[in-house]
N, C-alpha and C. Protein backbone atom coordinates (compact mmCIF):
# COMPACT_ATOMS: atom_id res chain seq x y z
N UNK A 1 -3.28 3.18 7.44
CA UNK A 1 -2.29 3.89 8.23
C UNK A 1 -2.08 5.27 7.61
N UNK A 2 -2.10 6.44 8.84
CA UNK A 2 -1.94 7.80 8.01
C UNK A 2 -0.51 8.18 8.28
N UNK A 3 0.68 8.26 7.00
CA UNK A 3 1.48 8.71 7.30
C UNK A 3 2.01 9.80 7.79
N UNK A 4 0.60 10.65 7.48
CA UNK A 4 1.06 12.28 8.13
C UNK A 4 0.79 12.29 9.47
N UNK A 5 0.23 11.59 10.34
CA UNK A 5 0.57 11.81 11.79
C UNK A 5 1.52 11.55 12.13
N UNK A 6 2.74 10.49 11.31
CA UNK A 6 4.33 10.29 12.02
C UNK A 6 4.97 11.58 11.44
N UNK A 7 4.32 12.83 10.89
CA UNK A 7 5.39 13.43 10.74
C UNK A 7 6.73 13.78 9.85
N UNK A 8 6.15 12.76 8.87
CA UNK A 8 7.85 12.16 7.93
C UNK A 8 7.79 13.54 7.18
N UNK A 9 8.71 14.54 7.30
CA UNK A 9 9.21 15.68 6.66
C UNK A 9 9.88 15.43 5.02
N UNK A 10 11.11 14.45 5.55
CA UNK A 10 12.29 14.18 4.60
C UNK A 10 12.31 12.49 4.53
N UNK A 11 11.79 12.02 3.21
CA UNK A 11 11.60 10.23 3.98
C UNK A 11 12.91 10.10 2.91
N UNK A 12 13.33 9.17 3.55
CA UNK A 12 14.88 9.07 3.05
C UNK A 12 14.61 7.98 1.70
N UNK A 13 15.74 8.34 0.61
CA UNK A 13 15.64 7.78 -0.51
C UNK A 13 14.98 6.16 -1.32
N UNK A 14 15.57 5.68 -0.22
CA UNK A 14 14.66 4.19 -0.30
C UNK A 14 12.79 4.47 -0.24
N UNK A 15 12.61 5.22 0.34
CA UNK A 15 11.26 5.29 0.12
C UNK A 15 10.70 5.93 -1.00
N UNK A 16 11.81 6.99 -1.50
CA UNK A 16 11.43 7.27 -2.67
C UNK A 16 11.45 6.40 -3.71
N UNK A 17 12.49 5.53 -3.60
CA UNK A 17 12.22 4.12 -4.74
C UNK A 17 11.32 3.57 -4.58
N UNK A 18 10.84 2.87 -3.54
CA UNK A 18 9.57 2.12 -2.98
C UNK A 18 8.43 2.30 -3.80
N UNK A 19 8.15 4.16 -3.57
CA UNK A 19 7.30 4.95 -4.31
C UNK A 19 7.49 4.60 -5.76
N UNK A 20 8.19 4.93 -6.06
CA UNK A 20 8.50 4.74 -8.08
C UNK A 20 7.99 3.45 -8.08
N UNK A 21 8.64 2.28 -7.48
CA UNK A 21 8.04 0.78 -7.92
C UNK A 21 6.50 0.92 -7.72
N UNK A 22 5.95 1.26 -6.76
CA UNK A 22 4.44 1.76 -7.02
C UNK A 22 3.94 2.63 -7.92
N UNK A 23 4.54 3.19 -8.55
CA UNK A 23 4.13 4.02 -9.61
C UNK A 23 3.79 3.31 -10.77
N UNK A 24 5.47 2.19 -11.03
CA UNK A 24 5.78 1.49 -12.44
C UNK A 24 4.56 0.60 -12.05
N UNK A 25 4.27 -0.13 -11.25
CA UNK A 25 3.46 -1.30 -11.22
C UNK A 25 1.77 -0.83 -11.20
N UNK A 26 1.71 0.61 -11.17
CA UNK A 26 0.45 0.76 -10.96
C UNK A 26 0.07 1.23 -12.90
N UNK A 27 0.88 1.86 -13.46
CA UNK A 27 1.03 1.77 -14.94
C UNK A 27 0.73 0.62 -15.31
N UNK A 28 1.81 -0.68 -14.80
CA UNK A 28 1.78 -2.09 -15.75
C UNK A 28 0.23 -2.06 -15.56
N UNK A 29 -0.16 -2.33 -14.55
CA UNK A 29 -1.51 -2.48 -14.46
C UNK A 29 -2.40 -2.20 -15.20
N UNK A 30 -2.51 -0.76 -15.35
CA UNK A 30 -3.27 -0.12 -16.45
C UNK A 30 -3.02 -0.78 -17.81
N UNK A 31 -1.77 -0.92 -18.17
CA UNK A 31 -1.91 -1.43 -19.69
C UNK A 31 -2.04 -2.53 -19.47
N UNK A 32 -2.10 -3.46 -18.63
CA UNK A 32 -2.89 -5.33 -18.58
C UNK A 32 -4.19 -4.98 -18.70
N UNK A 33 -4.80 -4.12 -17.72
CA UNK A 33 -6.36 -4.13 -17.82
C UNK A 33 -7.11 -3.77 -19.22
N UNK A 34 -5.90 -2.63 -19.69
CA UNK A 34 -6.48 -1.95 -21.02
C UNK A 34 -6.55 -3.36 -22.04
N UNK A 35 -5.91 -3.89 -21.83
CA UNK A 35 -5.37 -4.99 -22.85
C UNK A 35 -6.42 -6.48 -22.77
N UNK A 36 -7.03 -6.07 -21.73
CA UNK A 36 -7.84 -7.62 -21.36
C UNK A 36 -8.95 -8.19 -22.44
N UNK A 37 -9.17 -7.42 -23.05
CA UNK A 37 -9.96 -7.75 -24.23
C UNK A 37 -9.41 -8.12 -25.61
N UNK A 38 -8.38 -7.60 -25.99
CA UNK A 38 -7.61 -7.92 -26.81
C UNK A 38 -6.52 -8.52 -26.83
N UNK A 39 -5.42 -8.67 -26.22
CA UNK A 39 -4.48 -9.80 -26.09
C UNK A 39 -3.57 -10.59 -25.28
N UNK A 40 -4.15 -11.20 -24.94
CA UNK A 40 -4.20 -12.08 -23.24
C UNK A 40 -2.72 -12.53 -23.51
N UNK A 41 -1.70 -12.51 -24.41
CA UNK A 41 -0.26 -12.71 -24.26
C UNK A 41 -0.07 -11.45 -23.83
N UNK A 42 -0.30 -10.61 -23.80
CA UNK A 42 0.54 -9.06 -23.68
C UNK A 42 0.07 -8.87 -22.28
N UNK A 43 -1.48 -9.32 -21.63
CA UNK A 43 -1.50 -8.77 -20.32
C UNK A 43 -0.81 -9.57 -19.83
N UNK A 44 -0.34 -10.63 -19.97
CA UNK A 44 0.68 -11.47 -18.94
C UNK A 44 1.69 -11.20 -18.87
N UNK A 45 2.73 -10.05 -20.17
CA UNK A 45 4.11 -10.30 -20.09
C UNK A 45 3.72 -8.45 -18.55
N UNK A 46 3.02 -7.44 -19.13
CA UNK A 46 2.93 -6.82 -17.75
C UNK A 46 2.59 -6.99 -16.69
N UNK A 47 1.78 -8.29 -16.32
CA UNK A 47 1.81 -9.23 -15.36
C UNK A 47 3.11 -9.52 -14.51
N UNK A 48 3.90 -9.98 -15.55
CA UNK A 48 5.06 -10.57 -15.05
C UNK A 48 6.00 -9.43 -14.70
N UNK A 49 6.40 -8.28 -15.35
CA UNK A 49 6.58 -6.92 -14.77
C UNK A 49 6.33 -6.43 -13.95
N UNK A 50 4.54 -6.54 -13.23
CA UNK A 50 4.39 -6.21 -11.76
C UNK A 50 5.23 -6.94 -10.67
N UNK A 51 5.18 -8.36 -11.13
CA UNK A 51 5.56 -9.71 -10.36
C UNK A 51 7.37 -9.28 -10.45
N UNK A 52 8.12 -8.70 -11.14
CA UNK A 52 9.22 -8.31 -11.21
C UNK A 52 9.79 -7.17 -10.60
N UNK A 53 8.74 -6.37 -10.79
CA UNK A 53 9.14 -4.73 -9.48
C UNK A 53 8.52 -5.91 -8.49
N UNK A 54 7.86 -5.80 -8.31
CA UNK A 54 7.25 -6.41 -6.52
C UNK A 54 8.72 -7.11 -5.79
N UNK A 55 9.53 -7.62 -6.82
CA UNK A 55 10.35 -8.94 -6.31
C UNK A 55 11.57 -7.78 -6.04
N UNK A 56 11.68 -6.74 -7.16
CA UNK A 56 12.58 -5.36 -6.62
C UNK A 56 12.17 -4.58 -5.55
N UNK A 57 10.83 -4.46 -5.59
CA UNK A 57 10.88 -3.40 -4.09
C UNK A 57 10.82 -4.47 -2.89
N UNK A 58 11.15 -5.49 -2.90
CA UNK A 58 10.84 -6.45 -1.86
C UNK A 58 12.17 -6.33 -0.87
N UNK A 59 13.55 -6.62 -2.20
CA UNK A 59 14.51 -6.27 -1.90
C UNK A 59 15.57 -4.93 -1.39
N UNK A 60 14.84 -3.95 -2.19
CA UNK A 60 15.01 -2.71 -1.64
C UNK A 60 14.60 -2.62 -0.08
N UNK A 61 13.72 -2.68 0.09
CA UNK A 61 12.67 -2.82 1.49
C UNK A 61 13.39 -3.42 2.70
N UNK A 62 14.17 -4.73 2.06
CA UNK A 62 15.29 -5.75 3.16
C UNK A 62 16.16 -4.86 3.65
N UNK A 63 16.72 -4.36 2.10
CA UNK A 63 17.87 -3.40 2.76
C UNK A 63 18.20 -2.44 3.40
N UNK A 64 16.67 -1.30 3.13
CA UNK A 64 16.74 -0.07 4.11
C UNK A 64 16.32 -0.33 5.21
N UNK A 65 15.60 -1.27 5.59
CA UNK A 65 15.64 -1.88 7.04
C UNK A 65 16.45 -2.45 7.60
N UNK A 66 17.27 -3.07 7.41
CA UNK A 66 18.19 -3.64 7.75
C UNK A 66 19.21 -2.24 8.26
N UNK A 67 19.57 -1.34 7.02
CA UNK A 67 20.54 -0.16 6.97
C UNK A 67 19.87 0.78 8.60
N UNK A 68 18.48 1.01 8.21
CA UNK A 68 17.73 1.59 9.25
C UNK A 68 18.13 1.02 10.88
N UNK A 69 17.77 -0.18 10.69
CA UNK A 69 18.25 -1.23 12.27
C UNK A 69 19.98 -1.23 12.45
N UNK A 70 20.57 -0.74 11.30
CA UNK A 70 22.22 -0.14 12.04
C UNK A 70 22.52 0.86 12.39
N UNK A 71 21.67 2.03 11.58
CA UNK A 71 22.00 3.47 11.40
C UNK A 71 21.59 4.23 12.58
N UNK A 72 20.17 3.75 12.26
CA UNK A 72 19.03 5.07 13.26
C UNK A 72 19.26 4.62 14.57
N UNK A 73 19.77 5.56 15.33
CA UNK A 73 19.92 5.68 17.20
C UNK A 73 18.68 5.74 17.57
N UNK A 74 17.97 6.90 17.17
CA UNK A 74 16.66 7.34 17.58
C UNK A 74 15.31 6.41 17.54
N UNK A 75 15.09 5.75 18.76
CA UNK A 75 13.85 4.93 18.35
C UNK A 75 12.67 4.88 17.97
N UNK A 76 12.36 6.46 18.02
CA UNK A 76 10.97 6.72 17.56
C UNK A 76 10.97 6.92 16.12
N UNK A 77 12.25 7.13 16.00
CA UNK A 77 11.96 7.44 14.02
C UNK A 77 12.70 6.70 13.60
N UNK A 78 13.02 5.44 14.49
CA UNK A 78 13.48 4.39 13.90
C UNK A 78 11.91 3.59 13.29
N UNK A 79 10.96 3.35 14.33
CA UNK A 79 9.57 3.27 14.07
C UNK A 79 9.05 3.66 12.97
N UNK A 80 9.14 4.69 13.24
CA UNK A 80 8.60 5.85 11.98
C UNK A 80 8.91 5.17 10.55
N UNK A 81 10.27 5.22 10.52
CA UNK A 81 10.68 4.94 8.97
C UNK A 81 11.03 3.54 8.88
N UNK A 82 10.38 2.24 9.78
CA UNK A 82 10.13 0.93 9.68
C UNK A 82 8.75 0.69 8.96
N UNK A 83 7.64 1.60 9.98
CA UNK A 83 6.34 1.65 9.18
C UNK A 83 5.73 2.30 8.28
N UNK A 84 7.16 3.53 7.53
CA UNK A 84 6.62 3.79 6.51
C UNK A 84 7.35 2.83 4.99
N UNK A 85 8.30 2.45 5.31
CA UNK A 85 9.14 0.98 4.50
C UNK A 85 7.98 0.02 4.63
N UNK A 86 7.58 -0.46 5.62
CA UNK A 86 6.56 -1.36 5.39
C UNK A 86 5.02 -1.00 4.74
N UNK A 87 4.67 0.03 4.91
CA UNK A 87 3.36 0.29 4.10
C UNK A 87 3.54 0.74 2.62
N UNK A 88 4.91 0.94 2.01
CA UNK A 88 5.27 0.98 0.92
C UNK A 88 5.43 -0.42 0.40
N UNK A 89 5.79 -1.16 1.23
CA UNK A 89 6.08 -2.64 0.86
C UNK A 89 4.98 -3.14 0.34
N UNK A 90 4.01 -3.13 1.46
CA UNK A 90 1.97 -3.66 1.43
C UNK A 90 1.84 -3.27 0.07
N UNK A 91 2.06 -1.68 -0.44
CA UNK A 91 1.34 -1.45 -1.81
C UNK A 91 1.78 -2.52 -2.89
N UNK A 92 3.42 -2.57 -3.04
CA UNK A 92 3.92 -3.29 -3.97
C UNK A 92 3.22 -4.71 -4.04
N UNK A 93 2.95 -5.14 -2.93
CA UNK A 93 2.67 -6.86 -2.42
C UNK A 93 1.14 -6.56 -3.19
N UNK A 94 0.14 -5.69 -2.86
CA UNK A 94 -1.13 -5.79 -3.58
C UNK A 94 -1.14 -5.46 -4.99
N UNK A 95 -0.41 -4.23 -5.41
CA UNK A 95 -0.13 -4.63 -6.92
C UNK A 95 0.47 -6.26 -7.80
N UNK A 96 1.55 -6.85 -6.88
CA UNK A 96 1.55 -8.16 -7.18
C UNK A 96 0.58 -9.06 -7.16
N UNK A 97 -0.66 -8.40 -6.38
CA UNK A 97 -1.99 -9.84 -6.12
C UNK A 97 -3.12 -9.08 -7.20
N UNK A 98 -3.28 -8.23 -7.61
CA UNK A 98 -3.77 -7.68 -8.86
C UNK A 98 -3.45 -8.61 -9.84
N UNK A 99 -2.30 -8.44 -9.58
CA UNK A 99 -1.68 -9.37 -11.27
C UNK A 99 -1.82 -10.81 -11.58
N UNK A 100 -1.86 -11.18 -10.25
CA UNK A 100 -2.27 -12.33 -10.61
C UNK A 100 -3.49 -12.43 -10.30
N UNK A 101 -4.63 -11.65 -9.62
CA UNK A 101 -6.08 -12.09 -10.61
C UNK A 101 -5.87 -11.93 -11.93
N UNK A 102 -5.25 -10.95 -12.86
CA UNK A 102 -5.52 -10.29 -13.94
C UNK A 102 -4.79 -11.80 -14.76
N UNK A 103 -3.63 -12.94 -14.36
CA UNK A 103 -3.29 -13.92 -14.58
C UNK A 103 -4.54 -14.51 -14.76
N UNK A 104 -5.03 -14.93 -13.73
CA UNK A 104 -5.71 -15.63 -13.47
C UNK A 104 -6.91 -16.04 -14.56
N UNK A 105 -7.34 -14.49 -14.61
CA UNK A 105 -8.80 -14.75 -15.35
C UNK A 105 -7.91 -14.88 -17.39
N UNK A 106 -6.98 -14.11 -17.27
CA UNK A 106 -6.16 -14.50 -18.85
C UNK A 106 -5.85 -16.06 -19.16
N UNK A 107 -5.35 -17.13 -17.88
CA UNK A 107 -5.38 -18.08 -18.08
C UNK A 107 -6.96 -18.79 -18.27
N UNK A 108 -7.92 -18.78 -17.45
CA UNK A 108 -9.62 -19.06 -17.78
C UNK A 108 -10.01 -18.48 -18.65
N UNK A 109 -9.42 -17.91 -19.19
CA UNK A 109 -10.42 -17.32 -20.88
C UNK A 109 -9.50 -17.90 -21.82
N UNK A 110 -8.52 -18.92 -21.22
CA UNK A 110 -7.90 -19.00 -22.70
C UNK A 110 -8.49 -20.27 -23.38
């Protein structure tokens, strides 16, 4: 999905959090992967950190939609800023399924 054909000028603050939890979880990541050779306790506790923002932007996500479905009159950019909350959501949800391959294979090598 390309967000620049909806146009979003000013995406309202919740999306800027959204964003940050994709940021933090795309870091954890990096230091699990860096870590996969050397200490399979440490890639799990940033494991569990992805699995912890994911479970925060999940909630964030409820709420500006929800706020969105009271606030916004306008239905087209009610749209707008439903499907850009939700494709912020998708990222968080695939950084959470990262982590648990990166689980995954830490538990089979142990």
């Amino acid at each position: 999905v390309r967000l620049d054909m909806y146009k979003i000028f000013n995406p309202p603050p919740a999306a800027a959090e959204l964003a940050g939890f994709i940021v933090e979880q795309s870091e954890e990541l990096a230091k699990a992967v860096a870590l996969l050779e050397k200490s399979n306790q440490h890639v799990l506790e940033h494991c569990v950190e992805v699995n912890r923002l994911e479970n925060e932007a999940d909630r964030i996500s409820r709420i500006a939609i929800a706020k969105l479905f009271e606030e916004e009159k306008d239905p087209i950019n009610l749209i707008k800023m439903k499907e850009l909350y939700e494709v912020l959501e998708t990222a968080t949800d695939k950084a959470e399924d990262a982590a648990n391959v990166l689980e995954t294979v830490v538990l089979k090598s142990a």
